[in-house]
C-alpha atoms as a PDB file:
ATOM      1  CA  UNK A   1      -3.526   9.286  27.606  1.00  0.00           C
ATOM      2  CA  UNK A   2      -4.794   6.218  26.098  1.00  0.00           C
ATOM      3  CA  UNK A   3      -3.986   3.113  28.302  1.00  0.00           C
ATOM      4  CA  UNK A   4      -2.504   4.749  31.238  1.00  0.00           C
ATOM      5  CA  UNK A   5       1.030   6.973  31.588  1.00  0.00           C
ATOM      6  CA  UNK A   6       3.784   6.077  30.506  1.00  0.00           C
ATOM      7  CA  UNK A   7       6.643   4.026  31.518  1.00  0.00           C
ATOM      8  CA  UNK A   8      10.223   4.380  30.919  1.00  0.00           C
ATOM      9  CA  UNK A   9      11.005   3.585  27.842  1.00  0.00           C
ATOM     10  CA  UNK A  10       7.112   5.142  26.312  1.00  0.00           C
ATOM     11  CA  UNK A  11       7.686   8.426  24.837  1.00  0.00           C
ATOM     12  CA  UNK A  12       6.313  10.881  26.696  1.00  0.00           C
ATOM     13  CA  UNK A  13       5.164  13.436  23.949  1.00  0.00           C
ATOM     14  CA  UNK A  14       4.974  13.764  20.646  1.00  0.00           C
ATOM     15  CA  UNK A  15       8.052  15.037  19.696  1.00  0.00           C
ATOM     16  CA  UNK A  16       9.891  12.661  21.397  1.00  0.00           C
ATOM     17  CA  UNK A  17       7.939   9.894  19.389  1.00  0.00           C
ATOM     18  CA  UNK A  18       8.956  12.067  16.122  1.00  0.00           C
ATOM     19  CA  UNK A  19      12.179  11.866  16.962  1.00  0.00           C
ATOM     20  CA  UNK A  20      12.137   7.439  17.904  1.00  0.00           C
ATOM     21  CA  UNK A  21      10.460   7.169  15.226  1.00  0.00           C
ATOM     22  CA  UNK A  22      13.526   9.009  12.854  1.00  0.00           C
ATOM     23  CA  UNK A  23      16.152   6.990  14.965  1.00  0.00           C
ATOM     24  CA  UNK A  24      14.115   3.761  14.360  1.00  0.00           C
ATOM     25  CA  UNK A  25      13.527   4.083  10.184  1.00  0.00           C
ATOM     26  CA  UNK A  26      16.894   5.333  10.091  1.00  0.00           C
ATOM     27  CA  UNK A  27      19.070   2.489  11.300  1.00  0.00           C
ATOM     28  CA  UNK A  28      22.209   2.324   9.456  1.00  0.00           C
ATOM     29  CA  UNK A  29      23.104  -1.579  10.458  1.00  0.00           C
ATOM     30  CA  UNK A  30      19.077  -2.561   9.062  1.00  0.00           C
ATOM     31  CA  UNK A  31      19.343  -1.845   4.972  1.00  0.00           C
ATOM     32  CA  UNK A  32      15.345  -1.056   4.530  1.00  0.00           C
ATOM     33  CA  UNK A  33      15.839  -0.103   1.141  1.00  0.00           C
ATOM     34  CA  UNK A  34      16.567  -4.237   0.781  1.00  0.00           C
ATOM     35  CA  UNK A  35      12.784  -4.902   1.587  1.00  0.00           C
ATOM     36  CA  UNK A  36      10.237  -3.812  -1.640  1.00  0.00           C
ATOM     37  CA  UNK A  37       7.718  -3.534   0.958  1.00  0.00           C
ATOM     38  CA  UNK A  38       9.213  -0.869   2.266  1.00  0.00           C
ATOM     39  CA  UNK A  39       8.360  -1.092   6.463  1.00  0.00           C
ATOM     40  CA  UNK A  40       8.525   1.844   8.592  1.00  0.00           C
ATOM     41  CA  UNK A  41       8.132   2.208  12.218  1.00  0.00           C
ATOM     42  CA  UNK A  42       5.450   4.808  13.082  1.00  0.00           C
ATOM     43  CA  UNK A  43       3.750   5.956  16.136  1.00  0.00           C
ATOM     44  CA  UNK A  44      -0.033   5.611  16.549  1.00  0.00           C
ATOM     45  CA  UNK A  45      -2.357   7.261  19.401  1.00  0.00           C
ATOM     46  CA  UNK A  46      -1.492   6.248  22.565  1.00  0.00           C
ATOM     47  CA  UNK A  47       1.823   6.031  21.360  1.00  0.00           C
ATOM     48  CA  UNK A  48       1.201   2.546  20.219  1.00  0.00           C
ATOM     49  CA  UNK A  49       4.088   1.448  17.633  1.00  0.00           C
ATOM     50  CA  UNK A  50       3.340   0.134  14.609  1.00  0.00           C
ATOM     51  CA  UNK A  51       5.716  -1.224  11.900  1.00  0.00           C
ATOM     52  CA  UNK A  52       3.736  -1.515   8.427  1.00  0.00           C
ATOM     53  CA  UNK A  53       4.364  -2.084   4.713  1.00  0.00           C
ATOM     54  CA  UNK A  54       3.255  -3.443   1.678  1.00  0.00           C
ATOM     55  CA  UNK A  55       3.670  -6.606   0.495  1.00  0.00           C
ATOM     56  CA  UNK A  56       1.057  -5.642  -2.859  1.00  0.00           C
ATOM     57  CA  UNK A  57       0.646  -2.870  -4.374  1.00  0.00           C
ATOM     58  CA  UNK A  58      -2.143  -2.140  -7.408  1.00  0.00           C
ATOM     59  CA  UNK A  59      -1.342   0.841  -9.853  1.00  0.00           C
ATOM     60  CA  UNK A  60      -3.704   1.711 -12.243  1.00  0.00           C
ATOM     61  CA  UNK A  61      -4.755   4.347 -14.951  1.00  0.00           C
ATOM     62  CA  UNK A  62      -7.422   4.679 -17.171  1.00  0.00           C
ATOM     63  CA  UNK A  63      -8.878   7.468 -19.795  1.00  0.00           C
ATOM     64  CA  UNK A  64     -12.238   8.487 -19.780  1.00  0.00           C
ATOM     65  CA  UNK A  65     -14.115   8.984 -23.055  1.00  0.00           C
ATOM     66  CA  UNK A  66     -13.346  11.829 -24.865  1.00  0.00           C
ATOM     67  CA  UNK A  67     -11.807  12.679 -28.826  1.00  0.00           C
ATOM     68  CA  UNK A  68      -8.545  12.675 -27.590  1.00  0.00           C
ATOM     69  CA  UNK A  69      -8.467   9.668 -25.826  1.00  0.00           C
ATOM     70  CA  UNK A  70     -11.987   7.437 -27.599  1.00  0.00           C
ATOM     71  CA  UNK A  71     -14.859   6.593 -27.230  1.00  0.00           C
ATOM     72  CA  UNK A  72     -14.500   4.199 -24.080  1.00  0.00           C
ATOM     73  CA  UNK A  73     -13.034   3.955 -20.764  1.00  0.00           C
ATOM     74  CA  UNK A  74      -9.859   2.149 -21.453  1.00  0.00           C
ATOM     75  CA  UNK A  75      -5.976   1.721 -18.900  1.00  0.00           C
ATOM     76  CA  UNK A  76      -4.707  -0.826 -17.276  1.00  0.00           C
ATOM     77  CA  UNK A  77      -3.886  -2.870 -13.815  1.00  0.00           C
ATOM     78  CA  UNK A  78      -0.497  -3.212 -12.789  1.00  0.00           C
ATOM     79  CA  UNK A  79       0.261  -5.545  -9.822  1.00  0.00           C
ATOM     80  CA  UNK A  80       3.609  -5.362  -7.911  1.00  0.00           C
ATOM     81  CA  UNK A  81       4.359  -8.274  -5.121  1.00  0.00           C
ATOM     82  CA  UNK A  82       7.311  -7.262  -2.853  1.00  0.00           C
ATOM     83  CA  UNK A  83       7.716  -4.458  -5.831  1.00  0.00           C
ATOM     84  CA  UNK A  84       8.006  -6.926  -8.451  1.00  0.00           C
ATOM     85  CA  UNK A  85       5.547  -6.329 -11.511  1.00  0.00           C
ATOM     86  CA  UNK A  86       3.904  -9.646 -11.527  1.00  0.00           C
ATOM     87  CA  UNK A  87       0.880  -9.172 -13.469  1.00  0.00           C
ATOM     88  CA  UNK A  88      -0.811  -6.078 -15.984  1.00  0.00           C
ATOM     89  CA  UNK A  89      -3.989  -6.588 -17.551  1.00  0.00           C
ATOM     90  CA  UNK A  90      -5.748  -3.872 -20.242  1.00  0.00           C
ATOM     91  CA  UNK A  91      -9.021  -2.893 -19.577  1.00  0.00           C
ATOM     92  CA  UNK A  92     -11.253  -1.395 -22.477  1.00  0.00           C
ATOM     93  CA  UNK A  93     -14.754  -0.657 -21.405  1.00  0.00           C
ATOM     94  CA  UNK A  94     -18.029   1.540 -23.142  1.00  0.00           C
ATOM     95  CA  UNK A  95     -19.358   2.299 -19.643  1.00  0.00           C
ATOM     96  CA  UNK A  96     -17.711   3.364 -16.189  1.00  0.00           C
ATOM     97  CA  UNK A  97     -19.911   0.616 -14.431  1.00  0.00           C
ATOM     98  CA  UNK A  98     -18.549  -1.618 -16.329  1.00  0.00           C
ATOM     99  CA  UNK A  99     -15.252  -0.758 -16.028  1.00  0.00           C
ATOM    100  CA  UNK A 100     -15.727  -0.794 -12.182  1.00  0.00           C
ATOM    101  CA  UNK A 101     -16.912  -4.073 -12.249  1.00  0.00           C
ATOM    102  CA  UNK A 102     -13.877  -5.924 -14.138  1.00  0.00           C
ATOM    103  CA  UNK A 103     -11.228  -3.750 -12.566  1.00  0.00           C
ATOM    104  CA  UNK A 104     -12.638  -5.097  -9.108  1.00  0.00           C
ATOM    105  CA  UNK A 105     -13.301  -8.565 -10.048  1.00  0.00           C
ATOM    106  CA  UNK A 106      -9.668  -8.871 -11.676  1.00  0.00           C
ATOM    107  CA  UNK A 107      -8.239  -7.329  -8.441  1.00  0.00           C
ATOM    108  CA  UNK A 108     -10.243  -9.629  -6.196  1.00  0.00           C
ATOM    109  CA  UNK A 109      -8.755 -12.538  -7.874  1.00  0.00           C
ATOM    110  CA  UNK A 110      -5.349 -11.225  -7.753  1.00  0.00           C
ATOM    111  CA  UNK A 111      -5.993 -11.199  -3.855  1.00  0.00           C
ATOM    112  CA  UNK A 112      -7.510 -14.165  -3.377  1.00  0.00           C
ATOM    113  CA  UNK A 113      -5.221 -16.399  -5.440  1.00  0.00           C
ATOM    114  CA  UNK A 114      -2.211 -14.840  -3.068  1.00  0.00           C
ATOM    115  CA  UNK A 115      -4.626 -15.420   0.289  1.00  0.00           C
ATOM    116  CA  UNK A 116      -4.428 -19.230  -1.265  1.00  0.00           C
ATOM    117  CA  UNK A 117      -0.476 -19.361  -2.206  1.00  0.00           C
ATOM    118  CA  UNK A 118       0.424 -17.742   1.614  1.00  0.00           C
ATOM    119  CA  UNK A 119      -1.850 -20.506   3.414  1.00  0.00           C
END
């Protein structure tokens, strides 16, 4: 077992850690459905206990060329904070590359202008 055996209070197996982490997502008094970023508790190797969400999440969809779409590569960027749509940008591009490159670049400065609001 990774970082020794357990001690009261570590599960001891995984089932036991299936069934912690049930009791911990599932606490009636703690409203999760509250948070947008939607944290669960989860078990990791070594039974190491993690509690993760999302602050941001990026949904996006494009069409590729063909007749019943046209000629280019075209969707856009939707950007949820705390699962509020804050921004959506179109993208229309002639070439995949290209489309790579200003879907990245417009998602990079998404991040980095909320690294630089958080500071």
């Amino acid at each position: 077992m990774n970082g020794g055996n357990a001690l009261p209070g570590c599960p001891n197996d995984w089932d036991e850690a299936y069934k912690l982490e049930k009791q911990l997502n599932n606490d009636e008094e703690f409203d999760r459905e509250d948070l947008p970023f939607n944290p669960t508790w989860k078990f990791d190797c070594g039974f190491k206990l993690d509690y993760d969400g999302s602050l941001v999440r990026i949904s996006s969809r494009f069409y590729p060329p063909k007749t019943h779409y046209g000629a280019t590569w075209d969707g856009n960027v939707t950007v949820y904070f705390l699962g509020e749509k804050v921004s959506k940008r179109a993208f229309d591009c002639p070439t995949l590359d290209e489309l790579k490159s200003q879907v990245e670049a417009y998602v990079k400065s998404i991040t980095d202008n909320l690294k630089v609001a958080l500071k």
